[in-house]
C-alpha atoms as a PDB file:
ATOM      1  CA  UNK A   1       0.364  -4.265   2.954  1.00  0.00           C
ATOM      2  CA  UNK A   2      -0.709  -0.669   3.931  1.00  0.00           C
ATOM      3  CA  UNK A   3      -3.921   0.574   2.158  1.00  0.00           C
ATOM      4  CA  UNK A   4      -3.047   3.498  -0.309  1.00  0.00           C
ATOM      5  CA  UNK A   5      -5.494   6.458   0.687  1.00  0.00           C
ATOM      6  CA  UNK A   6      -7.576   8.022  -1.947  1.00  0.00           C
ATOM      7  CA  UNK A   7      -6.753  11.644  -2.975  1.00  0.00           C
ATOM      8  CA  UNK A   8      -8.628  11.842  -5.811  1.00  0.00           C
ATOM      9  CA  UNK A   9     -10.787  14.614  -4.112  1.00  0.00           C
ATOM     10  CA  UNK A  10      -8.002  16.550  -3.181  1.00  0.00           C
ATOM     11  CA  UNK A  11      -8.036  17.888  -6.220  1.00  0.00           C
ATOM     12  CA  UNK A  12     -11.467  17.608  -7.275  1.00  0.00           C
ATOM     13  CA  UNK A  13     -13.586  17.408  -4.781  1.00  0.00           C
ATOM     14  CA  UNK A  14     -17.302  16.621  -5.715  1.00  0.00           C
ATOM     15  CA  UNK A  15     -20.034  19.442  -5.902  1.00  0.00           C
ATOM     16  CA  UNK A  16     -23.134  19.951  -5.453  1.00  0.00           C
ATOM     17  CA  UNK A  17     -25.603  20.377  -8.632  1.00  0.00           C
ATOM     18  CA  UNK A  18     -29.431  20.146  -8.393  1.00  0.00           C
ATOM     19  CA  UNK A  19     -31.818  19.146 -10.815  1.00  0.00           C
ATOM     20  CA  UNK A  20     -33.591  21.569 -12.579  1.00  0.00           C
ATOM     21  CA  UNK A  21     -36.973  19.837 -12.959  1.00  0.00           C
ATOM     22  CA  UNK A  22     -37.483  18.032  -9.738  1.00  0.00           C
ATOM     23  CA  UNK A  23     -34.891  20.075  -7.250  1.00  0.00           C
ATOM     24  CA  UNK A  24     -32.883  16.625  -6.403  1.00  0.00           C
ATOM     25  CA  UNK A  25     -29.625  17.641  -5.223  1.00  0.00           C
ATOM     26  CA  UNK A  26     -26.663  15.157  -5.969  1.00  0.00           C
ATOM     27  CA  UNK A  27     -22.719  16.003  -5.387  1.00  0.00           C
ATOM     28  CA  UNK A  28     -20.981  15.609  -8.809  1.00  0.00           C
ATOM     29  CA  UNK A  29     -17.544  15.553  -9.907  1.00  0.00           C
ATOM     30  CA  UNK A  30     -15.899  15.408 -13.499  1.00  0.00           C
ATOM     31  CA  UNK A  31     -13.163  13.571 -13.720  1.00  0.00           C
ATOM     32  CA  UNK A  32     -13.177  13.373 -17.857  1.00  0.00           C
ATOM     33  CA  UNK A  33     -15.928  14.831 -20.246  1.00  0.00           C
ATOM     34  CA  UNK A  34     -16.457  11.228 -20.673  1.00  0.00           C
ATOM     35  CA  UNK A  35     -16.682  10.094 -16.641  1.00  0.00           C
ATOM     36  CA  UNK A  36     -19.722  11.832 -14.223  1.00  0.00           C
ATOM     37  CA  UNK A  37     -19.403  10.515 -10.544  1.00  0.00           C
ATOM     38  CA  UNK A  38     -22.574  10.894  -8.596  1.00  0.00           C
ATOM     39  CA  UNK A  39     -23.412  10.779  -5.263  1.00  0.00           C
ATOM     40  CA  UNK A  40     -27.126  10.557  -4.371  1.00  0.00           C
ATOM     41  CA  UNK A  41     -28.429  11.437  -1.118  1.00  0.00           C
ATOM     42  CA  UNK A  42     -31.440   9.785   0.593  1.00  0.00           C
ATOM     43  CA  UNK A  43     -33.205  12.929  -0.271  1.00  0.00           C
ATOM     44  CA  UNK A  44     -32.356  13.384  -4.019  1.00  0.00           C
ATOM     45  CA  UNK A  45     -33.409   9.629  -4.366  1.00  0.00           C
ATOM     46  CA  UNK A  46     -36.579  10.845  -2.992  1.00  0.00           C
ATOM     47  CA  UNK A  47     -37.109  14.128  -4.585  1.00  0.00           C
ATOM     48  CA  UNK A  48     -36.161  12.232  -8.338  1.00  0.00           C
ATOM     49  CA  UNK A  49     -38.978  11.889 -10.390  1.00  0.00           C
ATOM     50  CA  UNK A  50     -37.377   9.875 -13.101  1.00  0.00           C
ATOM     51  CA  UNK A  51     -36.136   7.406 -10.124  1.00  0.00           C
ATOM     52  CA  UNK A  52     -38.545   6.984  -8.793  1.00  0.00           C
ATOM     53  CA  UNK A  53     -40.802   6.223 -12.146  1.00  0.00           C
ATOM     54  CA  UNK A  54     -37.916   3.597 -13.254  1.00  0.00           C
ATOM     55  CA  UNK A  55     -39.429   0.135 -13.388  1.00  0.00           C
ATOM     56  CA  UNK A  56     -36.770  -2.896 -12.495  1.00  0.00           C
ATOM     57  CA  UNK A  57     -35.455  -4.204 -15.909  1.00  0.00           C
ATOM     58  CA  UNK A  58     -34.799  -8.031 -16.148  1.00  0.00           C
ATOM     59  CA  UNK A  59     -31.083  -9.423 -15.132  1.00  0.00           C
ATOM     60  CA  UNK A  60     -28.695  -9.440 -12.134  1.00  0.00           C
ATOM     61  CA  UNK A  61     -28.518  -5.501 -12.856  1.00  0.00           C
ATOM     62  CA  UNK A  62     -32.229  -5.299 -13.082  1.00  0.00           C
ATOM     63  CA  UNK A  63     -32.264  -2.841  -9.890  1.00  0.00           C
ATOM     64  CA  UNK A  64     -29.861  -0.572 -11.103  1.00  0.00           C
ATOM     65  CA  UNK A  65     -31.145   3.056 -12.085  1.00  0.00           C
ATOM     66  CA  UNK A  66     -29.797   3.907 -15.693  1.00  0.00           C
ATOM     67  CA  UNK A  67     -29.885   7.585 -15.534  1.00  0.00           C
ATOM     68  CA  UNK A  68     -32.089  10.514 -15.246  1.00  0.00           C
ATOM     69  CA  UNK A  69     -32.494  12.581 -18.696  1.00  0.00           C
ATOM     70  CA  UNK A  70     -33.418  15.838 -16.393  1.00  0.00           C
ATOM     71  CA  UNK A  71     -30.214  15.864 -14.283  1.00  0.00           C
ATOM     72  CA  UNK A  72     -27.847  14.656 -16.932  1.00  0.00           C
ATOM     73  CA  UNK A  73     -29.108  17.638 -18.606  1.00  0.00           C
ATOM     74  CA  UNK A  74     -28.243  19.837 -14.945  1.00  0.00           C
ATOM     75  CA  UNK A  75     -24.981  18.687 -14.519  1.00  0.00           C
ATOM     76  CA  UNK A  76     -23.787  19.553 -18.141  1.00  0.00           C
ATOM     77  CA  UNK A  77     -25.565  22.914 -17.731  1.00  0.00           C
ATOM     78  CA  UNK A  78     -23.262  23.132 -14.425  1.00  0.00           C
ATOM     79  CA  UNK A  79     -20.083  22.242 -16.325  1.00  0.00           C
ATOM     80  CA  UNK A  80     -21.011  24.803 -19.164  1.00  0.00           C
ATOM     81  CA  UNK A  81     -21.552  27.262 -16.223  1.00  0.00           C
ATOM     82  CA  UNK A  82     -18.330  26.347 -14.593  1.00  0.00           C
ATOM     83  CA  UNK A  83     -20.084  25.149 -11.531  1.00  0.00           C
ATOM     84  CA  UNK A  84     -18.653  21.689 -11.853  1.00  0.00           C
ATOM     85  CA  UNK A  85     -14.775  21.390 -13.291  1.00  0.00           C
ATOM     86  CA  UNK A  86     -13.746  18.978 -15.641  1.00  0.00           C
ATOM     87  CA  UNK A  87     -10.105  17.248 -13.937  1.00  0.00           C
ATOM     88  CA  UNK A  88      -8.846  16.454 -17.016  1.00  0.00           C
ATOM     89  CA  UNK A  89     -10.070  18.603 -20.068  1.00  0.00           C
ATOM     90  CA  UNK A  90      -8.436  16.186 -22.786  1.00  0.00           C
ATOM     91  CA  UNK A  91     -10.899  14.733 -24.990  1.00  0.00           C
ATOM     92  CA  UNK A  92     -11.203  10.792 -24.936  1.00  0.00           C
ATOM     93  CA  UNK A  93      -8.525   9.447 -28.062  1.00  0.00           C
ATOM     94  CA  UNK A  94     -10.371   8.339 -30.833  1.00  0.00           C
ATOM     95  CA  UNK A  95      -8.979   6.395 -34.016  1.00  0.00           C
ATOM     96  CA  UNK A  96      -9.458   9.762 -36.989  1.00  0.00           C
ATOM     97  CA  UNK A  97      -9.761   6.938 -39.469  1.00  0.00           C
ATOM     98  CA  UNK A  98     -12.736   5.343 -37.370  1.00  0.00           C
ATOM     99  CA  UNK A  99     -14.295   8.669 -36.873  1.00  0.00           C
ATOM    100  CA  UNK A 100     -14.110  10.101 -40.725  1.00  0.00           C
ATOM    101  CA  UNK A 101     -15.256   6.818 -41.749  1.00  0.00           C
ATOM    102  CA  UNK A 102     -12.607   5.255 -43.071  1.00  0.00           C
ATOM    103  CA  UNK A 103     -11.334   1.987 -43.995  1.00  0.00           C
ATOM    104  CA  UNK A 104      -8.864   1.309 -40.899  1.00  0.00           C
ATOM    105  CA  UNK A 105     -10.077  -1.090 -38.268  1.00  0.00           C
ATOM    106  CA  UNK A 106      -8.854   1.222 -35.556  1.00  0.00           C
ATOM    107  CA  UNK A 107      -9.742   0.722 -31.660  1.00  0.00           C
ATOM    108  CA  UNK A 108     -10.621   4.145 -31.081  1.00  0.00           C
ATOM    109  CA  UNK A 109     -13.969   4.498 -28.974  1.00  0.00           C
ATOM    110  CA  UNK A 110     -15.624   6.892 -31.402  1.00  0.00           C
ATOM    111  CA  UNK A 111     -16.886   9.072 -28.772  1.00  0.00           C
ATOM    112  CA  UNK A 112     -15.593  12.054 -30.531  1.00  0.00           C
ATOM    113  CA  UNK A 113     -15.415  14.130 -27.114  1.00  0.00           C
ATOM    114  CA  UNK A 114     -18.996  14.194 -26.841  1.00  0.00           C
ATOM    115  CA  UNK A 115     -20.511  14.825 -23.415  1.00  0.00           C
ATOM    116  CA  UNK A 116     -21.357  11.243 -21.440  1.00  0.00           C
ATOM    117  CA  UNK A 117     -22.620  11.683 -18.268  1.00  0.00           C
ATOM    118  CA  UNK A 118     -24.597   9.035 -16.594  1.00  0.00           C
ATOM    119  CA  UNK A 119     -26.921  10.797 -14.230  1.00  0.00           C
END
């Protein structure tokens, strides 16, 4: 069975955004308003304050950085700029009922488009 090669880059490739309190520079890419790939560079793990402050939580996980606040806050700043380019522009499908409050017990994700990047 022949490996299928990855083109997602082809027509988004990643770019670079740095962090506008400590300088880190990641590559970024948008594939949804919902989905933020990041690529972190020895450097940028270095140069991130946030990181490098994050204590271990418990678990299997527990080594796992949840996110800097600073350059989630950078990368949407570089989207609103135009810097970085969303792929797909669609907002994530959300049940209206679930979202207005109603009564339904819809599956939607209640996201409501909102920005979700995970720095």
């Amino acid at each position: 069975m022949a490996v299928r090669p990855d083109n997602r880059l082809d027509d988004g490739p990643m770019q670079p955004v740095e962090c506008s309190a400590c300088g880190a520079c990641v590559l970024v890419r948008k594939s949804s308003w919902e989905q933020t790939s990041l690529q972190w560079s020895a450097q940028a793990i270095e140069a991130c304050v946030e990181r490098r402050a994050a204590s271990p939580r418990s678990g299997p996980n527990g080594a796992a950085f949840s996110g800097c606040a600073s350059l989630r806050d950078s990368v949407t700043a570089a989207v609103n700029r135009g810097d970085v380019v969303v792929q797909i522009e669609d907002p994530l499908k959300t049940n209206p009922e679930a979202m207005a409050g109603g009564t339904g017990h819809g599956h939607g994700h209640g996201h409501g488009g909102q920005e979700h990047a995970h720095a």
